[in-house]
Protein backbone atom coordinates (compact mmCIF):
# COMPACT_ATOMS: atom_id res chain seq x y z
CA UNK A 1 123.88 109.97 63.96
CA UNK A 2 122.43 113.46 64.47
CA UNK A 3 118.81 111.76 62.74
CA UNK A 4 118.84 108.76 65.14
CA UNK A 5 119.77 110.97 68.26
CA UNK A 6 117.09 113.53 67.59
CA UNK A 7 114.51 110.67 67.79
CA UNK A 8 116.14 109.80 71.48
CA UNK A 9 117.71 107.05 70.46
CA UNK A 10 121.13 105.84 71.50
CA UNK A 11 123.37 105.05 68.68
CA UNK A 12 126.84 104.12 68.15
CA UNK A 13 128.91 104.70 64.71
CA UNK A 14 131.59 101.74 64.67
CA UNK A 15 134.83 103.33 63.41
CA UNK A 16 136.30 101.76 60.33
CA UNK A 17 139.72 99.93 60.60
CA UNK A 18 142.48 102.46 59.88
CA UNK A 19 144.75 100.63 56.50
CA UNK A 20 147.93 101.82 55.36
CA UNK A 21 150.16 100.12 53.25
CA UNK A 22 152.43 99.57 56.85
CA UNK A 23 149.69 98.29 58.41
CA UNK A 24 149.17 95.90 55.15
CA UNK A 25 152.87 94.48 55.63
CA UNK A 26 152.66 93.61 59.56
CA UNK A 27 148.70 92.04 59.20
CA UNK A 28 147.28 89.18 56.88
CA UNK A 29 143.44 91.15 56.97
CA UNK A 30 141.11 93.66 58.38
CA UNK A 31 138.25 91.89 60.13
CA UNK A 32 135.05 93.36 58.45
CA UNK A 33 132.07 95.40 60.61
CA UNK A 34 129.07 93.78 61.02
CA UNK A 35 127.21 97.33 59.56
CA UNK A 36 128.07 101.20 60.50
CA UNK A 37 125.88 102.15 63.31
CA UNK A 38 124.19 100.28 66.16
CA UNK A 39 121.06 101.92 67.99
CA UNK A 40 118.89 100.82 70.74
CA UNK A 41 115.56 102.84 71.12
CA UNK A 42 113.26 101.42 74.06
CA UNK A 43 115.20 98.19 74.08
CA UNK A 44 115.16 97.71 70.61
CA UNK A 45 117.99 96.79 68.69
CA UNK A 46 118.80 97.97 65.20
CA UNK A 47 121.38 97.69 62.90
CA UNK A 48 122.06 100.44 59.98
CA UNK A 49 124.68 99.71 57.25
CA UNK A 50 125.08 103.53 55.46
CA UNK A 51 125.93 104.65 52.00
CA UNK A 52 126.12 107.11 49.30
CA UNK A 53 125.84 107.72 46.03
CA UNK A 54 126.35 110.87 44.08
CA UNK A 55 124.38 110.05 41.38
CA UNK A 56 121.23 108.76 40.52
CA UNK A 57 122.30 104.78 39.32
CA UNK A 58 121.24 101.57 40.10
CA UNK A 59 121.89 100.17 43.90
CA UNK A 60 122.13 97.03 44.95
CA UNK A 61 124.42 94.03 45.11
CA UNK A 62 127.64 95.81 43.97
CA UNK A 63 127.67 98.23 46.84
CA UNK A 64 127.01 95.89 49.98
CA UNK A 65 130.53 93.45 50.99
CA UNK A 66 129.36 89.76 51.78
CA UNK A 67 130.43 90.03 55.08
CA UNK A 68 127.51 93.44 55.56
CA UNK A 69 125.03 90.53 54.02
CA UNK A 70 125.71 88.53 56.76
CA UNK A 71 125.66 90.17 59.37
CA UNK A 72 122.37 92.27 58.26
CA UNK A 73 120.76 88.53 57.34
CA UNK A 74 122.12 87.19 61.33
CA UNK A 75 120.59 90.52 62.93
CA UNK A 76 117.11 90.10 61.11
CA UNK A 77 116.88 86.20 61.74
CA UNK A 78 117.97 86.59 65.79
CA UNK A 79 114.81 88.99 65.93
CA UNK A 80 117.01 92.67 65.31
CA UNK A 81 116.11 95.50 62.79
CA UNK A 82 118.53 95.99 59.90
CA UNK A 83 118.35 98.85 57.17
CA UNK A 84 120.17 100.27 54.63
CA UNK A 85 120.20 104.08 54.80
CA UNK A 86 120.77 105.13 50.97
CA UNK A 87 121.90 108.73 50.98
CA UNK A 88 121.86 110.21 47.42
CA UNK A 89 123.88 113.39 47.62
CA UNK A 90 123.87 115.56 44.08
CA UNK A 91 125.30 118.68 43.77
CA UNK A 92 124.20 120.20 40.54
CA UNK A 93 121.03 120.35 41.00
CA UNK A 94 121.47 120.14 44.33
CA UNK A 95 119.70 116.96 45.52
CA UNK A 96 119.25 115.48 49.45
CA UNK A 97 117.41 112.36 49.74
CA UNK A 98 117.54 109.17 52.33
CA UNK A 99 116.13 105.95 51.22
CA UNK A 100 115.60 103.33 53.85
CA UNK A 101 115.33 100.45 53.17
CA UNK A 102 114.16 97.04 55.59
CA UNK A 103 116.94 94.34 55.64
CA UNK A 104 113.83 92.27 56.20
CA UNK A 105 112.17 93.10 53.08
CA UNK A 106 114.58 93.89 50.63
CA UNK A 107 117.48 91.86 51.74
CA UNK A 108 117.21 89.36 49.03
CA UNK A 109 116.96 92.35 46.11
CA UNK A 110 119.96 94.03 47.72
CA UNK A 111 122.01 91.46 48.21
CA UNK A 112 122.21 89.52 44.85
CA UNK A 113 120.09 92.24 42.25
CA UNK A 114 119.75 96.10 41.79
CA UNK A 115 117.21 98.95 41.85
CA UNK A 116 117.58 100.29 38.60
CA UNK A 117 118.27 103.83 38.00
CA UNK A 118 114.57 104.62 37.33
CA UNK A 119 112.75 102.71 40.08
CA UNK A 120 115.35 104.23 42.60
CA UNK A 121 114.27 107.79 41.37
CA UNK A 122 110.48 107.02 41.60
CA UNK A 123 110.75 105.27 45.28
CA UNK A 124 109.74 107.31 48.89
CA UNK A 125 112.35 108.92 50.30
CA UNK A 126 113.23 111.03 53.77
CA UNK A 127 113.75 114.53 52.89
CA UNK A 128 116.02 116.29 54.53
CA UNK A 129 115.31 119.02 57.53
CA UNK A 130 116.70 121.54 59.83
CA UNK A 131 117.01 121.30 63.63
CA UNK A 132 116.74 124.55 65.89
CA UNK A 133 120.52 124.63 65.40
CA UNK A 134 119.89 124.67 61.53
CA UNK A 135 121.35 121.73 61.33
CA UNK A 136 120.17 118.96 58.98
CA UNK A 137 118.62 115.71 59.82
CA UNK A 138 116.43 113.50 58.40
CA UNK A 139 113.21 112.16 60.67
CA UNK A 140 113.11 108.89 61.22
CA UNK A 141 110.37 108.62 63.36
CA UNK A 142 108.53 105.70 60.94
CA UNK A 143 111.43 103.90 61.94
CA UNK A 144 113.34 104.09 64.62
């Protein structure tokens, strides 16, 4: 959110349904989110579906739900933006990278193949800086 708001872009981080086994007694399902956060820079729309990893490994099909393909497909065929931000978050050695990737061009690998392990390593990344608060963020100003 920080990255997205330090380009002057308005963005909104849809909570995730709270579950409890109580809740699981009293409810037949959780409706799914269409992705994580919404932003709208300039009057453009964009849709981000987030995750992390902690290790280098493959990425693709495994970690998105059906219901994230969906959506992601509906927002990039009504004329929206979709990505995937890919944080990869190692501690020993201490590693900090964001992949981004285009709903509109790598749908189709994400949603039914993987990035292996290798080409993930080898691909472009956002690298992590520090705001005047020393706060991280990554720019995003090739996308957003």
């Amino acid at each position: 959110m920080r990255s997205l708001r330090h380009r002057g872009a308005w963005a909104y981080k849809i909570p995730d349904a709270p579950i409890t086994r109580e809740l699981l007694k009293i409810t037949r399902f959780t409706a799914p989110k269409p992705c994580d956060i919404v932003v709208n820079k300039g009057g453009s729309f964009y849709a981000i579906e987030c995750k992390q990893i902690k290790k280098f490994r493959a990425f693709g099909g495994k970690d998105i739900r059906p219901a994230q393909v969906e959506h992601l497909t509906h927002i990039v065929q009504t004329g929206g933006v979709a990505y995937i931000f890919l944080n990869v978050r190692i501690t020993n050695p201490r590693v900090n990278r964001l992949y981004v990737f285009d709903w509109k061009e790598w749908g189709d690998v994400l949603s039914t193949g993987t990035i292996k392990k290798k080409e993930l390593e080898q691909m472009l990344f956002v690298e992590p800086e520090l705001d005047s608060r020393k706060k991280i963020f990554f720019d995003l100003w090739e996308y957003v």
